[in-house]
Protein backbone atom coordinates (compact mmCIF):
# COMPACT_ATOMS: atom_id res chain seq x y z
CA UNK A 1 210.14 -51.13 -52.03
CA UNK A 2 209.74 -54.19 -54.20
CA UNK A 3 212.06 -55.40 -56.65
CA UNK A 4 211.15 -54.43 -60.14
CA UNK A 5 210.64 -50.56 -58.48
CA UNK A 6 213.74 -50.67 -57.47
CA UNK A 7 215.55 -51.47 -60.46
CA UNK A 8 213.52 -49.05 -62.63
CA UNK A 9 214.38 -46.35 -60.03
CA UNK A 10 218.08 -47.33 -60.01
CA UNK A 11 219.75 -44.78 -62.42
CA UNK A 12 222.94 -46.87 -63.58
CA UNK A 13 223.09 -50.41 -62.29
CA UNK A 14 226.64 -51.82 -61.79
CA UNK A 15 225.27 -55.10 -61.47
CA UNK A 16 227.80 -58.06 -61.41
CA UNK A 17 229.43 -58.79 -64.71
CA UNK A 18 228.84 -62.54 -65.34
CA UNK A 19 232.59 -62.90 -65.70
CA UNK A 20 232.96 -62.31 -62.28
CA UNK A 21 233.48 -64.70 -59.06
CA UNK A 22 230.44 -65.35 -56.60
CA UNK A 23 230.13 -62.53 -54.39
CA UNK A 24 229.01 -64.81 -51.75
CA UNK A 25 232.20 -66.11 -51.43
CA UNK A 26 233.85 -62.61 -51.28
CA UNK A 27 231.77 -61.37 -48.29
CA UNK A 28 232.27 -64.50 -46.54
CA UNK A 29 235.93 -64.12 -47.06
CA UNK A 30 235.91 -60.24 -45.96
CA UNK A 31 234.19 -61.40 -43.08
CA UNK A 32 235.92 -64.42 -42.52
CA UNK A 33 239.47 -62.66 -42.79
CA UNK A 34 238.89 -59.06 -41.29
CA UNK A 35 239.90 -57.62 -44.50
CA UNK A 36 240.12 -53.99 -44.53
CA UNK A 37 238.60 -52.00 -47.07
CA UNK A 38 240.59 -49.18 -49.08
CA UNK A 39 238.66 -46.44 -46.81
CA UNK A 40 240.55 -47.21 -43.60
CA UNK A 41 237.43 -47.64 -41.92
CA UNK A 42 238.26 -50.45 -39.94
CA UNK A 43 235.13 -52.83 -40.94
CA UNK A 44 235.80 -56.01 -42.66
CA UNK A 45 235.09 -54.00 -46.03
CA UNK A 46 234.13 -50.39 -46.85
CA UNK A 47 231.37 -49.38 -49.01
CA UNK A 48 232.86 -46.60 -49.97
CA UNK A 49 235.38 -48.55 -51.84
CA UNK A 50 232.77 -50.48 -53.78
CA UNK A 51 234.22 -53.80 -53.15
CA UNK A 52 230.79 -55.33 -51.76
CA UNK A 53 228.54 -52.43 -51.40
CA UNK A 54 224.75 -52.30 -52.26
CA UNK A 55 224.21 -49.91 -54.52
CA UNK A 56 220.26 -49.51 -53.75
CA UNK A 57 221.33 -48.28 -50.37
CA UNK A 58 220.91 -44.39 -51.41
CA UNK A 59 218.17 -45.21 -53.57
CA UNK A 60 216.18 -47.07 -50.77
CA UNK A 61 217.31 -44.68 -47.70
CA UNK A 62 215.76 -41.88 -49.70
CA UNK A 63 212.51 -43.85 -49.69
CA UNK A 64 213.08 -45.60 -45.65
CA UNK A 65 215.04 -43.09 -43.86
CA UNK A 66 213.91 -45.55 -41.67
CA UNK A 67 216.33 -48.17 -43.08
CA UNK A 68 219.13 -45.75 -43.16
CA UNK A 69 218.89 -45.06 -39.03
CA UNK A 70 218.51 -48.84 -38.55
CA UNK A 71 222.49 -49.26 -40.66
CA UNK A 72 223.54 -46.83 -38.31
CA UNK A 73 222.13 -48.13 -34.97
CA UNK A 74 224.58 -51.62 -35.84
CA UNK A 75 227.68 -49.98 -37.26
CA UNK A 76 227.68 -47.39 -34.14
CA UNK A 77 226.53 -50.86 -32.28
CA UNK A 78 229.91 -52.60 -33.22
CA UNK A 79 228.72 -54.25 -36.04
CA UNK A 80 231.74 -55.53 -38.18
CA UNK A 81 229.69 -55.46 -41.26
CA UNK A 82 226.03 -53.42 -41.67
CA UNK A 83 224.26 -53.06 -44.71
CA UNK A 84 221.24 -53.38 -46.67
CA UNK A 85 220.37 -56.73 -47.98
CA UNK A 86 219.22 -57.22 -51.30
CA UNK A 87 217.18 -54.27 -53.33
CA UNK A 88 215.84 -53.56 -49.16
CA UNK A 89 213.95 -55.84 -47.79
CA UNK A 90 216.42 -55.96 -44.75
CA UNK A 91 219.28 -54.01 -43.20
CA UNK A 92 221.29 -56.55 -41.29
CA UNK A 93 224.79 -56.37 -39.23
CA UNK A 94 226.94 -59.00 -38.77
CA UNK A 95 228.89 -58.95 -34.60
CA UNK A 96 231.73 -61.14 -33.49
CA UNK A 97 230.37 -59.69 -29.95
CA UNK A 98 227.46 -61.70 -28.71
CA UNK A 99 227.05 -59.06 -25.75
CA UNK A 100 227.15 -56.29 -28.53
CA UNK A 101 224.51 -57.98 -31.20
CA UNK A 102 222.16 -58.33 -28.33
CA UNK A 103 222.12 -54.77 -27.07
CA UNK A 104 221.68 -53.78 -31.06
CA UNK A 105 218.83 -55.96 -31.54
CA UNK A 106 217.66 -54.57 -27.86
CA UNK A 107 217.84 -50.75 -29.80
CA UNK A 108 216.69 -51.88 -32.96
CA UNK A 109 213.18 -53.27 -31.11
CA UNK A 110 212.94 -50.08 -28.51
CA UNK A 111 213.27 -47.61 -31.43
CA UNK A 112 210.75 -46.22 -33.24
CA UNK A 113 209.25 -47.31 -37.17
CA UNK A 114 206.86 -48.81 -38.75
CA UNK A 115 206.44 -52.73 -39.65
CA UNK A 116 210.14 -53.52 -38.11
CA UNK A 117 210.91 -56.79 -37.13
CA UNK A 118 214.05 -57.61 -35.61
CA UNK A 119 216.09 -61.12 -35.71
CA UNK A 120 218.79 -62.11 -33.58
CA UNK A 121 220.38 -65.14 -35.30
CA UNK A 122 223.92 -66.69 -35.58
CA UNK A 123 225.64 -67.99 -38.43
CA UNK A 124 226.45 -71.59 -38.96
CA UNK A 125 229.01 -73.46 -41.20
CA UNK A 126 228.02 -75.60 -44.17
CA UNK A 127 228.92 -78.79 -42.03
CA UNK A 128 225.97 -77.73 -39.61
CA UNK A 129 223.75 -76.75 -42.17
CA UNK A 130 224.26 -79.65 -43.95
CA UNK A 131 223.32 -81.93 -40.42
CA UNK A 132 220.18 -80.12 -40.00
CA UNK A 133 218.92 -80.12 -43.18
CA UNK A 134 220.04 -82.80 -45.03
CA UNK A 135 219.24 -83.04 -49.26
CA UNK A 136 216.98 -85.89 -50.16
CA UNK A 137 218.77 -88.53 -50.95
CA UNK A 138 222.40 -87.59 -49.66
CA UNK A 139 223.18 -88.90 -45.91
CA UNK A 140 224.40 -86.06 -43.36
CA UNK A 141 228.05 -85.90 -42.96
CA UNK A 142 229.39 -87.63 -40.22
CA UNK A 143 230.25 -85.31 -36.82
């Protein structure tokens, strides 16, 4: 579903106040932390409470039930975190189990649907990031 469809199709958008923090930085620190989310669930964060939910998710399941079983492949997977990205152009699922992301990619690629690609990929920090690709102009910083 492209963007603009999925905004017109999206009833009431609670989209971020601009008053409000980067959410970026509130993931990363869910993540980061373990936090536990109000609905006992025992991820990093619960949708359910609405602290850093997507709220296309029902919208774009309706559309790609497809997208809905791939969510539930990584949470019952042992993803810490799964979740659509964005207005749905990916579902991703964040593992601290190397062993467990693999066999959930492994699933993901052996199941059935149409125009799936699946990425196995790790995170990095900002110092790493920063080594490999460096701004014009500013030097790497030092290892």
């Amino acid at each position: 579903m492209n963007t603009a469809e999925a905004y017109r199709r999206l009833r009431r958008p609670r989209l971020t106040p601009l008053s409000a923090g980067p959410t970026i930085e509130l993931f990363c620190s869910a993540v980061n932390e373990g936090e536990r989310g109000k609905g006992g669930s025992g991820r990093p964060f619960d949708q359910d409470s609405n602290s850093l939910g997507n709220d296309f998710e029902p919208l774009v399941f309706r559309g790609f039930p497809e997208l809905a079983q791939a969510k539930k492949i990584l949470e019952e997977s042992g993803a810490e975190v799964a979740s659509l990205s964005g207005s749905g152009s990916a579902v991703f699922g964040l593992f601290r189990d190397q062993a467990k992301a693999r066999r959930a990619a492994q699933q993901l690629r052996d199941g059935e649907g149409r125009d799936k690609q699946v990425f196995l990929t790790r995170t990095i920090s900002r110092r790493e990031f920063q080594a490999q690709f460096p701004r014009p102009g500013n030097r790497a910083p030092a290892q």
